[in-house]
N, C-alpha and C. Protein backbone atom coordinates (compact mmCIF):
# COMPACT_ATOMS: atom_id res chain seq x y z
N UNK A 1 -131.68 27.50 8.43
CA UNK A 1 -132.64 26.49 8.02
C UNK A 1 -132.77 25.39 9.07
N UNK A 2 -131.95 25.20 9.67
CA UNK A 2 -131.63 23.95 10.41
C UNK A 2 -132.55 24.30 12.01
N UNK A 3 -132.91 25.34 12.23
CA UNK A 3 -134.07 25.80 13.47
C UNK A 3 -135.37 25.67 12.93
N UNK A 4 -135.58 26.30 11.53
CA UNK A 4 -137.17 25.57 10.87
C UNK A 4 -137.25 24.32 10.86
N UNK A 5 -135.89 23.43 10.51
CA UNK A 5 -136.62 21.67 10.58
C UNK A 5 -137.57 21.79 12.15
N UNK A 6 -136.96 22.21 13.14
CA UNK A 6 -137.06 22.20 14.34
C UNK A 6 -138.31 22.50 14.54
N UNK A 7 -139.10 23.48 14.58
CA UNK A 7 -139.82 24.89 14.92
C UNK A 7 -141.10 24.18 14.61
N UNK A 8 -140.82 24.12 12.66
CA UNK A 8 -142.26 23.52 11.94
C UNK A 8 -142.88 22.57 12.80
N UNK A 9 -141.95 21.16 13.23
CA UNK A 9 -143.22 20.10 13.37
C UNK A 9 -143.23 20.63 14.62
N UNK A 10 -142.84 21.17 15.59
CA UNK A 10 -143.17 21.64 16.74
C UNK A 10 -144.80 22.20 16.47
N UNK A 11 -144.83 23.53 15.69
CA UNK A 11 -145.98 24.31 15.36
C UNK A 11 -147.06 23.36 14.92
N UNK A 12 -146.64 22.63 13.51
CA UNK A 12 -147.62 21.81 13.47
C UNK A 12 -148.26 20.79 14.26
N UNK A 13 -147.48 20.47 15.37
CA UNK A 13 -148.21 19.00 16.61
C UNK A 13 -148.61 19.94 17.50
N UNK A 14 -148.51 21.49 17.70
CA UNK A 14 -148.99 22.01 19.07
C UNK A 14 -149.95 23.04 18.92
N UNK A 15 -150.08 24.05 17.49
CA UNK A 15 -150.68 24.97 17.31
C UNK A 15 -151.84 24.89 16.73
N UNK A 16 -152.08 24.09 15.39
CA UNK A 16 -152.81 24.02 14.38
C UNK A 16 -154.18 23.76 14.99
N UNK A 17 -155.24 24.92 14.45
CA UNK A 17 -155.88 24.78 14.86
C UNK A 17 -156.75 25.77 15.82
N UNK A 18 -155.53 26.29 16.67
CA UNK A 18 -155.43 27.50 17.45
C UNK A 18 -155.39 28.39 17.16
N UNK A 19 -156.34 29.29 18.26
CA UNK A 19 -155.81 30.57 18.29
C UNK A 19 -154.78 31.32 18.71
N UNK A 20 -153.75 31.59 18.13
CA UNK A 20 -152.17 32.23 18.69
C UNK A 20 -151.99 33.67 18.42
N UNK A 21 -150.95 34.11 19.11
CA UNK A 21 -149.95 35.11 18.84
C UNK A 21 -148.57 35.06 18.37
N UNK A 22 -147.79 35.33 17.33
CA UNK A 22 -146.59 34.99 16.65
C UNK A 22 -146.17 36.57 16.57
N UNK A 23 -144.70 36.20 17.54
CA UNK A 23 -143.68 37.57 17.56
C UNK A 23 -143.09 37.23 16.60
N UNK A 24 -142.62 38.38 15.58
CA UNK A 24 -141.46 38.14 14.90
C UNK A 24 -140.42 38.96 15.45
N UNK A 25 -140.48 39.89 16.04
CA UNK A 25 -139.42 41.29 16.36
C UNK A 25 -139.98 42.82 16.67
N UNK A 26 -139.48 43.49 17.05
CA UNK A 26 -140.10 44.80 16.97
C UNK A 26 -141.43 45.16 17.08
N UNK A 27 -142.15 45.38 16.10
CA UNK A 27 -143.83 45.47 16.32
C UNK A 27 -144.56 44.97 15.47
N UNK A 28 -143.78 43.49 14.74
CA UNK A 28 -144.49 42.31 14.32
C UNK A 28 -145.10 41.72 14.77
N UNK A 29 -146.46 41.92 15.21
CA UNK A 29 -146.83 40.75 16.34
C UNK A 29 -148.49 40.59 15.33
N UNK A 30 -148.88 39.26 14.86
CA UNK A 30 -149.96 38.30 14.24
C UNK A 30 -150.82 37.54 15.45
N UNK A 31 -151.51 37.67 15.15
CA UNK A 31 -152.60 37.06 15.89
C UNK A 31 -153.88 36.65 14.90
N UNK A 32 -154.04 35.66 14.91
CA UNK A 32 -155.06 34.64 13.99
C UNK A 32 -154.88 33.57 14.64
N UNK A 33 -155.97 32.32 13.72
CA UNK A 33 -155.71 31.02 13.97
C UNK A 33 -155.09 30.00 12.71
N UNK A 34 -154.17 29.61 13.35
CA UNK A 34 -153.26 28.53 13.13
C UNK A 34 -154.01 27.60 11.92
N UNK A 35 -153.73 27.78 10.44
CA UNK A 35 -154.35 26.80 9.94
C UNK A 35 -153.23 26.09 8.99
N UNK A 36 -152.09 26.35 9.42
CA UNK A 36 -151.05 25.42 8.65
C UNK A 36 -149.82 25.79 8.93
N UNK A 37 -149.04 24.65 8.46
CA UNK A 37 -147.52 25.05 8.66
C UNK A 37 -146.47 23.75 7.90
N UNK A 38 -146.11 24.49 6.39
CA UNK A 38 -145.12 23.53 5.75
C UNK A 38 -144.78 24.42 4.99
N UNK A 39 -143.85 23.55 4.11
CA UNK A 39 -142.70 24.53 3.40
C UNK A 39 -142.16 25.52 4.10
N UNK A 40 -141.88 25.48 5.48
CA UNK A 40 -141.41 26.56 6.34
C UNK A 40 -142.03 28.20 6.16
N UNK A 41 -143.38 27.47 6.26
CA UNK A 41 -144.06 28.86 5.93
C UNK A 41 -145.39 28.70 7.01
N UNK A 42 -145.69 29.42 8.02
CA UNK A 42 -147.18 29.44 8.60
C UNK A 42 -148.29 30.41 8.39
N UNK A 43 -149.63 29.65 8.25
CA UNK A 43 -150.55 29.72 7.56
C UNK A 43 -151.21 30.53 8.73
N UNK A 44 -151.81 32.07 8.82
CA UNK A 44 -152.88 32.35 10.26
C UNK A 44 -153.93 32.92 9.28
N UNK A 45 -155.39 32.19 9.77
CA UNK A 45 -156.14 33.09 9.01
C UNK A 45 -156.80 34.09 10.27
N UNK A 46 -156.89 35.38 10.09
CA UNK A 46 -156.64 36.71 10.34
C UNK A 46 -157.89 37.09 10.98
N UNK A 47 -159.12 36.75 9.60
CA UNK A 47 -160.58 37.31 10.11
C UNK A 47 -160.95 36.09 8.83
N UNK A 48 -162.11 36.08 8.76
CA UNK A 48 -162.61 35.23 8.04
C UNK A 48 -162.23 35.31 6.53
N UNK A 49 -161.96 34.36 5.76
CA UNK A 49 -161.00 34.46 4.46
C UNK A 49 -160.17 35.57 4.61
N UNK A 50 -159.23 36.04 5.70
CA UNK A 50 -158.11 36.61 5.39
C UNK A 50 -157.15 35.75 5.89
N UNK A 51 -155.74 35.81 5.48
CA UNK A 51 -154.77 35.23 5.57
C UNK A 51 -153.47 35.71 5.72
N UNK A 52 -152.36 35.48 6.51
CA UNK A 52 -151.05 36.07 6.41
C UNK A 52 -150.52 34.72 6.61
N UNK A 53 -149.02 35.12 6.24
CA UNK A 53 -148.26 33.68 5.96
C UNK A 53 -147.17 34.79 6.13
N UNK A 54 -146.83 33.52 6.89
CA UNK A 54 -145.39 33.98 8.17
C UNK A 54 -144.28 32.78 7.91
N UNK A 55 -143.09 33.23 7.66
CA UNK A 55 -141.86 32.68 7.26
C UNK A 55 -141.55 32.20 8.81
N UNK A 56 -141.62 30.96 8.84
CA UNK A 56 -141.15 29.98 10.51
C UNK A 56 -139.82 30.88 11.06
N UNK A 57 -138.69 31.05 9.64
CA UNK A 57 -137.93 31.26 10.41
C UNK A 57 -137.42 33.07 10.96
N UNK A 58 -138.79 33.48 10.09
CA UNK A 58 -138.92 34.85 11.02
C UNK A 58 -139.65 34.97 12.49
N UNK A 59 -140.30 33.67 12.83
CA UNK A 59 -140.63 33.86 14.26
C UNK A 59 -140.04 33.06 15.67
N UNK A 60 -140.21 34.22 16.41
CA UNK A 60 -139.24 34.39 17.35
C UNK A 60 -139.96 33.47 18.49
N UNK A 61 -141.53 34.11 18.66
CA UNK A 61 -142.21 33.63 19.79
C UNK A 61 -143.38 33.18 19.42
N UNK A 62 -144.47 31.94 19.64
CA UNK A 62 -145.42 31.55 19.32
C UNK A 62 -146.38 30.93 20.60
N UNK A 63 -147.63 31.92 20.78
CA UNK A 63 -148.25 31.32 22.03
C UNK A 63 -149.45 31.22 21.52
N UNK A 64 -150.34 30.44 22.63
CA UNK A 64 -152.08 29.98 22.24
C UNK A 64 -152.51 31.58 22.59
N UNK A 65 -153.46 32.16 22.18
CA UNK A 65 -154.52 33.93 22.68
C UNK A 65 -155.00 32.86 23.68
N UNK A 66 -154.91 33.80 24.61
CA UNK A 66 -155.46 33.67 25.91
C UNK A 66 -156.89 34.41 25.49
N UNK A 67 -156.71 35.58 25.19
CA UNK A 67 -158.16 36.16 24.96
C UNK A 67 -159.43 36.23 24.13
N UNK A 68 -158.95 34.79 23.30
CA UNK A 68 -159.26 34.07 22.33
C UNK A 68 -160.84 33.46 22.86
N UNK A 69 -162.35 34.03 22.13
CA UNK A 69 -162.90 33.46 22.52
C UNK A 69 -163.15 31.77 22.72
N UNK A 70 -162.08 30.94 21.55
CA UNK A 70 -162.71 29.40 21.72
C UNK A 70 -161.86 29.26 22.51
């Protein structure tokens, strides 16, 4: 728990908003945009009204899509 205090406000002051990629492990890999992050839980919506919600402290790696049209 003590790496999610960490992680969250990180995600929330740098991501939100964005378009990212979030590793969790293996061949977990999300790509959406960034539309939240509390209760140690992040918010990507996927395609338009879709959504996945990703446990902070299942991710490993979090970057902006480069190939992201905005």
């Amino acid at each position: 728990m003590g790496d999610m205090l960490k992680l969250q406000p990180f995600i929330a002051g740098h991501f939100i908003g964005k378009d990212v990629i979030v590793y969790c492990g293996g061949i977990l890999k999300f790509r959406g945009n960034a539309k939240a992050c509390s209760d140690g839980v992040l918010t990507l919506e996927i395609t338009e009204d879709r959504y996945s919600h990703i446990s902070v402290d299942s991710i490993i790696t979090i970057q902006c899509d480069e190939n992201s049209p905005n």
